[in-house]
PDB file of N, CA and C in Angstrom:
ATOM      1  N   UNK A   1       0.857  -1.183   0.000  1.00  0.00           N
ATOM      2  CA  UNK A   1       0.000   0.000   0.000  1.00  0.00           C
ATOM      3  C   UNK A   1       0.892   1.231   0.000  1.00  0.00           C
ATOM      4  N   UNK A   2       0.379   2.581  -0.753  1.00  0.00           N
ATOM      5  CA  UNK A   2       1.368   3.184  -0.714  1.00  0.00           C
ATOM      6  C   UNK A   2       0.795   4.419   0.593  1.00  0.00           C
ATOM      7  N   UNK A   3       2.073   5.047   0.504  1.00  0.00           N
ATOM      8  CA  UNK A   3       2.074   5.716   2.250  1.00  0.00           C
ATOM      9  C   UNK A   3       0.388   6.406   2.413  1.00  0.00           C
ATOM     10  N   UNK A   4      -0.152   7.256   1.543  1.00  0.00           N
ATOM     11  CA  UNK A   4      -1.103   7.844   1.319  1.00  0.00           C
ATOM     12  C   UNK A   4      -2.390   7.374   1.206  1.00  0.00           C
ATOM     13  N   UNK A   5      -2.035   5.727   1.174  1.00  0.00           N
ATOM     14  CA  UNK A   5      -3.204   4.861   0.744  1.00  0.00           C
ATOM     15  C   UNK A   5      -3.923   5.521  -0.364  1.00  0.00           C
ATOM     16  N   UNK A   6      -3.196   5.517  -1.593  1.00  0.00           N
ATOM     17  CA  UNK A   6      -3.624   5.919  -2.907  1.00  0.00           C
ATOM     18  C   UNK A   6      -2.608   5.179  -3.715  1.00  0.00           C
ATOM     19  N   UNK A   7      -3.378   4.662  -4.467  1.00  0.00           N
ATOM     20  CA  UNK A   7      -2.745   3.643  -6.170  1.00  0.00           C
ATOM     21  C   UNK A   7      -2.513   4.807  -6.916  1.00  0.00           C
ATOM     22  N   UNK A   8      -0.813   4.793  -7.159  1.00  0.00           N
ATOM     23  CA  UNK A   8      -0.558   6.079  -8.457  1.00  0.00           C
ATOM     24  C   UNK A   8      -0.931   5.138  -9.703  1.00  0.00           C
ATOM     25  N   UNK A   9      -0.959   5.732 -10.727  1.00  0.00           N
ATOM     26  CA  UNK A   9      -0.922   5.165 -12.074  1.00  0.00           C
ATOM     27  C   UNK A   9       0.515   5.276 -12.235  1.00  0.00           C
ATOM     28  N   UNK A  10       1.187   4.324 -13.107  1.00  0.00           N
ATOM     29  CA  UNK A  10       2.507   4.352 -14.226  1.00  0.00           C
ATOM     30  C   UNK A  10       2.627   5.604 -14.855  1.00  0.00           C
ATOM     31  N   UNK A  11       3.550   6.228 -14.832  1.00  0.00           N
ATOM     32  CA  UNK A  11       4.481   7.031 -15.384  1.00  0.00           C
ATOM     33  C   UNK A  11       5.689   7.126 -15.392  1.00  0.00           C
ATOM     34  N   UNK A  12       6.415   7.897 -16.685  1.00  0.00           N
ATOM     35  CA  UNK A  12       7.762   7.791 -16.197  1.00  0.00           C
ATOM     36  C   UNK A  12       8.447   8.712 -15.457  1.00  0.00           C
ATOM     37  N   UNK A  13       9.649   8.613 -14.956  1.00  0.00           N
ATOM     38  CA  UNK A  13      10.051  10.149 -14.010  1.00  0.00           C
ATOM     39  C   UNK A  13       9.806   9.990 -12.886  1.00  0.00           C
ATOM     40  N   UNK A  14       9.014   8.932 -12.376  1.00  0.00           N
ATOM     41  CA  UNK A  14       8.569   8.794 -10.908  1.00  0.00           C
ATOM     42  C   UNK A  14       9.926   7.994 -10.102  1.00  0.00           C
ATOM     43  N   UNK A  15       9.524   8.153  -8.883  1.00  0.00           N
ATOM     44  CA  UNK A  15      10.408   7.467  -8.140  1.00  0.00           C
ATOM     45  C   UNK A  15       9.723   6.563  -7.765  1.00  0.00           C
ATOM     46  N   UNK A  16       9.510   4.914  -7.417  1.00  0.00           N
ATOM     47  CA  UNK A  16       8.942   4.209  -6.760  1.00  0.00           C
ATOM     48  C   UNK A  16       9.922   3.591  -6.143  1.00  0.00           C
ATOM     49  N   UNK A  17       9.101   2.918  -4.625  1.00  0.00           N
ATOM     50  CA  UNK A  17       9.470   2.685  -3.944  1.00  0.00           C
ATOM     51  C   UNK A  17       9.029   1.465  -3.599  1.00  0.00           C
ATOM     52  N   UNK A  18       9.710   0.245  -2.912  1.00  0.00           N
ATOM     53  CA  UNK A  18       9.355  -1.648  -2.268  1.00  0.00           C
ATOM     54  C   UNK A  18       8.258  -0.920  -2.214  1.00  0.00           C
ATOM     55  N   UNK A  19       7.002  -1.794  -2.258  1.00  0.00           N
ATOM     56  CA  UNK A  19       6.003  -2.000  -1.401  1.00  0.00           C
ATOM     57  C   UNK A  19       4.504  -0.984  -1.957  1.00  0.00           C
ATOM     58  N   UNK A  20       5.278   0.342  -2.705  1.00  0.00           N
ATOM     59  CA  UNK A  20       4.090   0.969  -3.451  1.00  0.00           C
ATOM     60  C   UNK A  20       3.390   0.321  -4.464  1.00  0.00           C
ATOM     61  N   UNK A  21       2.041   0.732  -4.739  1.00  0.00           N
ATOM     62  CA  UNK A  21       1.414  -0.237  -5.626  1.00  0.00           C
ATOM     63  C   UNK A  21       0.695   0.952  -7.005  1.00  0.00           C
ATOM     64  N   UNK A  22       1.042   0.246  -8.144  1.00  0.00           N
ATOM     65  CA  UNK A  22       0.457   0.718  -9.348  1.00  0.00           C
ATOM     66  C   UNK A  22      -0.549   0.341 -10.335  1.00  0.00           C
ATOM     67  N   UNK A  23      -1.477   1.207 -10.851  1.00  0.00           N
ATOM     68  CA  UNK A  23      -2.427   1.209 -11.347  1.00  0.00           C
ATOM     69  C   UNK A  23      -2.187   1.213 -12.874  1.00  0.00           C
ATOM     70  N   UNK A  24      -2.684   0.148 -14.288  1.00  0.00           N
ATOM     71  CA  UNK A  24      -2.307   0.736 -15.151  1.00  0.00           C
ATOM     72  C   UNK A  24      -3.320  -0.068 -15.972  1.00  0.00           C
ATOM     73  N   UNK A  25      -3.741   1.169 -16.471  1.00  0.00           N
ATOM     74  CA  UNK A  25      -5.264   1.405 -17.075  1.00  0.00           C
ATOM     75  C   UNK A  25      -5.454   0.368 -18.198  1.00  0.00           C
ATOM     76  N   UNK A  26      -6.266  -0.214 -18.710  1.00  0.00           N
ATOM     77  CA  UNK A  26      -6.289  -1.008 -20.260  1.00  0.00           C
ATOM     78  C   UNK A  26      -7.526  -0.940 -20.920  1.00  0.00           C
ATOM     79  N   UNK A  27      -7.579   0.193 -22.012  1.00  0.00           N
ATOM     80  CA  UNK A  27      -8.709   0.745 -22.658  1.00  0.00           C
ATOM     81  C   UNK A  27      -9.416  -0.625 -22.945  1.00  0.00           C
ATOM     82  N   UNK A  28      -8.421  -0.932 -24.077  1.00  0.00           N
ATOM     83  CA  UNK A  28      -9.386  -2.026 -24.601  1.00  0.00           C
ATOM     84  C   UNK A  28     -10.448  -3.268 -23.820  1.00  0.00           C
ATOM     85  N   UNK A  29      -9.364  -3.375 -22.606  1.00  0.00           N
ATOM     86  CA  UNK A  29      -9.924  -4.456 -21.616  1.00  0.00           C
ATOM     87  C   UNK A  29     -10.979  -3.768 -20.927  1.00  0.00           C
ATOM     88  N   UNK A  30     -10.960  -2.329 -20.721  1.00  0.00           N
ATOM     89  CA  UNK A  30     -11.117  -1.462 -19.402  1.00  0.00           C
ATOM     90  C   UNK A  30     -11.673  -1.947 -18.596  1.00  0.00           C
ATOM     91  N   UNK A  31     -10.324  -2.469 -18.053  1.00  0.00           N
ATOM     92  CA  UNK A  31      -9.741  -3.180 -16.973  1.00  0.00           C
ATOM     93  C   UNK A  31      -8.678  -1.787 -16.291  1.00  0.00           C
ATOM     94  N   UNK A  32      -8.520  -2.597 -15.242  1.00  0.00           N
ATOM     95  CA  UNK A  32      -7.176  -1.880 -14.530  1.00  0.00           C
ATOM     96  C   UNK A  32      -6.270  -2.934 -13.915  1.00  0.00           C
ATOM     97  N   UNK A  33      -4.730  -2.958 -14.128  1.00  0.00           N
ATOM     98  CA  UNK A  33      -4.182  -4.108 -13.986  1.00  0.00           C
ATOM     99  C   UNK A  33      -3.685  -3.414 -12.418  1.00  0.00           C
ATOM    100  N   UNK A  34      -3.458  -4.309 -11.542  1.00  0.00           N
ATOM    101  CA  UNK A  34      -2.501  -3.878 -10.307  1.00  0.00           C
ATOM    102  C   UNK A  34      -1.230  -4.315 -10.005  1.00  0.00           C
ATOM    103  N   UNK A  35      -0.115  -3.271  -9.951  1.00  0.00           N
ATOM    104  CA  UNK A  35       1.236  -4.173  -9.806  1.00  0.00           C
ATOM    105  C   UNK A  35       1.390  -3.679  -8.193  1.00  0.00           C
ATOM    106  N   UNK A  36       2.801  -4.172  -7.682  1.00  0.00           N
ATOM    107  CA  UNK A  36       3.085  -3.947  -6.330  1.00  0.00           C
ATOM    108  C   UNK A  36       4.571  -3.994  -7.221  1.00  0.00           C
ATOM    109  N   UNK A  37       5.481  -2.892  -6.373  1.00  0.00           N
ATOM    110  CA  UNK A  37       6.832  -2.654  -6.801  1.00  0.00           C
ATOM    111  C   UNK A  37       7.872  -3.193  -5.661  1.00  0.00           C
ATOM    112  N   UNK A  38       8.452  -4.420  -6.559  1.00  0.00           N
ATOM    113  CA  UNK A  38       9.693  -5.427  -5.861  1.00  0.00           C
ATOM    114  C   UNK A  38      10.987  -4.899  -5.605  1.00  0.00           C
ATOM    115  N   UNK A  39      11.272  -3.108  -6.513  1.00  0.00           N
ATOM    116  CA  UNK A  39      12.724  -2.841  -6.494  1.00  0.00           C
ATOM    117  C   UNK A  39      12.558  -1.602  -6.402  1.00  0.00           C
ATOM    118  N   UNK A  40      13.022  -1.011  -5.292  1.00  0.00           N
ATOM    119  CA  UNK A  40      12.891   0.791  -5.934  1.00  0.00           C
ATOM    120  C   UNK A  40      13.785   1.124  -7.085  1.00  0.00           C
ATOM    121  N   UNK A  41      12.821   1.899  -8.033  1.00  0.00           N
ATOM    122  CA  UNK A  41      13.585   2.400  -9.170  1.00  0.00           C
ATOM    123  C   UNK A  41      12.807   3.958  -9.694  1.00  0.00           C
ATOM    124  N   UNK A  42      13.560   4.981 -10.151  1.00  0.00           N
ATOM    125  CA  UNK A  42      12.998   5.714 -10.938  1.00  0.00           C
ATOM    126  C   UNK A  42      12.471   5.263 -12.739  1.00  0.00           C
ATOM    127  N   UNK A  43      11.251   5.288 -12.421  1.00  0.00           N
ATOM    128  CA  UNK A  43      10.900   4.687 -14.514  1.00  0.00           C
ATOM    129  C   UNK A  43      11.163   5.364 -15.139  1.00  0.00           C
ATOM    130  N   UNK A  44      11.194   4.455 -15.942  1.00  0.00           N
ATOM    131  CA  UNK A  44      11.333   5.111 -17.833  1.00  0.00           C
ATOM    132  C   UNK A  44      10.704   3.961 -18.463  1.00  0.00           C
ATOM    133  N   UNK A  45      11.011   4.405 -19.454  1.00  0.00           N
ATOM    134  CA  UNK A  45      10.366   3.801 -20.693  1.00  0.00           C
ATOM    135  C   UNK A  45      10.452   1.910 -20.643  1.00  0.00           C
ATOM    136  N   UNK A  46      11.331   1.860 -20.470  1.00  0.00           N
ATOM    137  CA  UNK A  46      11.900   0.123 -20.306  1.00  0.00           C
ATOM    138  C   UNK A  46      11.426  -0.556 -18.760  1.00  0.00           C
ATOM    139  N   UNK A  47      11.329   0.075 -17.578  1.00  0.00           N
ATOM    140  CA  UNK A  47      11.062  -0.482 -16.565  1.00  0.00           C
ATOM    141  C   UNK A  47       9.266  -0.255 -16.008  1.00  0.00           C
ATOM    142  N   UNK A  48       8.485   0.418 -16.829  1.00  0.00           N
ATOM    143  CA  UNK A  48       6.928   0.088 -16.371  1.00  0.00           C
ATOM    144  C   UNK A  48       6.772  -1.887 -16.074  1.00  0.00           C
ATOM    145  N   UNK A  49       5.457  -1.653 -15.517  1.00  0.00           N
ATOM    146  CA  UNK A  49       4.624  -2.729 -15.719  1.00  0.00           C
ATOM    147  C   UNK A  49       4.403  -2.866 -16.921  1.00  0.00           C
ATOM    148  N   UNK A  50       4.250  -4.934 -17.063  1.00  0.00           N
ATOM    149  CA  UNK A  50       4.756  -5.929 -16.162  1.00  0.00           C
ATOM    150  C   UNK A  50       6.141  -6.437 -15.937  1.00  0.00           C
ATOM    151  N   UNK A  51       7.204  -5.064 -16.333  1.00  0.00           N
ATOM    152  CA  UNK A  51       8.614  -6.058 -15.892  1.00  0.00           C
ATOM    153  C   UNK A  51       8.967  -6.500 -15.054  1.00  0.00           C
ATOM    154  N   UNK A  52       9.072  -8.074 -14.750  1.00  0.00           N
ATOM    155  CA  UNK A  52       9.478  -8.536 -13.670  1.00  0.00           C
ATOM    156  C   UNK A  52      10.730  -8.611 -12.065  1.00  0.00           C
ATOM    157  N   UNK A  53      11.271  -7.795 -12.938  1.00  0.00           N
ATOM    158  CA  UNK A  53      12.731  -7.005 -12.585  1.00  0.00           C
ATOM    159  C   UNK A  53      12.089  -6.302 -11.304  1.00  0.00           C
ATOM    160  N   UNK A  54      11.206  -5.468 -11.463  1.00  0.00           N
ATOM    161  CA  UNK A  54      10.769  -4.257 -10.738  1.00  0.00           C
ATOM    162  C   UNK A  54       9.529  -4.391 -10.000  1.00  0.00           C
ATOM    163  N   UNK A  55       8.245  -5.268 -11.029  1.00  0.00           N
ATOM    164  CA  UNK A  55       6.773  -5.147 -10.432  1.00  0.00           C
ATOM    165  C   UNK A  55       6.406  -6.661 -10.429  1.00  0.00           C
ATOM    166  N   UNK A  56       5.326  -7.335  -9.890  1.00  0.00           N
ATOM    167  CA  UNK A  56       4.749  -8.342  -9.713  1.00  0.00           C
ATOM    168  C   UNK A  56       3.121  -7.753  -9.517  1.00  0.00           C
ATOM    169  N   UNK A  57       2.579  -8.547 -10.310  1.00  0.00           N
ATOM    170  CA  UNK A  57       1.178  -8.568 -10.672  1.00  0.00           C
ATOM    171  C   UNK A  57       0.316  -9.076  -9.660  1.00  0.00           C
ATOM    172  N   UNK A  58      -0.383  -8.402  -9.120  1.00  0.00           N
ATOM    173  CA  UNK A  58      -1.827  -8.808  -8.022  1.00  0.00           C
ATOM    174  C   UNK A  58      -2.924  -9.005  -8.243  1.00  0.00           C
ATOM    175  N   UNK A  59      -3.049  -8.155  -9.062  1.00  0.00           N
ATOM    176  CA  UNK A  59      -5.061  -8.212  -9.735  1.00  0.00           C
ATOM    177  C   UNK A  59      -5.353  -7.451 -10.501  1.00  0.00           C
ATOM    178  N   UNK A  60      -6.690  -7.593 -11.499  1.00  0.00           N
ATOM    179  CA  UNK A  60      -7.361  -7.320 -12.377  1.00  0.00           C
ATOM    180  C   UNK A  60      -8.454  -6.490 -10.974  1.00  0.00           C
ATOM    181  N   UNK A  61      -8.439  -5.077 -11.679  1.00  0.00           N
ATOM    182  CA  UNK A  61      -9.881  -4.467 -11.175  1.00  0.00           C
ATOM    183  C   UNK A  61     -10.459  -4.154 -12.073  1.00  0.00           C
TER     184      UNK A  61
END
């Protein structure tokens, strides 16, 4: 959960941190996928969800 108890969405430029959790939208499905972040990293382009490196997958909302 993140400190605020609020799901950010994916972007890049962010800092994430163990344990924060991300939101990332899917028109077509509109769905919302949920990751939880395994590594702190600042994103970019190559490290969003689902890379395994960084996030692990929890649920479909």
């Amino acid at each position: 959960m993140n400190p605020n108890g609020v799901t950010r969405n994916w972007v890049v430029r962010q800092q994430w941190l163990e344990g924060e959790e991300c939101g990332v939208w899917v028109a077509k499905e509109k769905v919302s996928y949920l990751y939880i972040c395994i590594l702190e990293h600042y994103s970019d382009g190559t490290n969003g969800p689902p890379n395994e490196t960084f996030w692990r997958f929890l649920r479909k909302d």
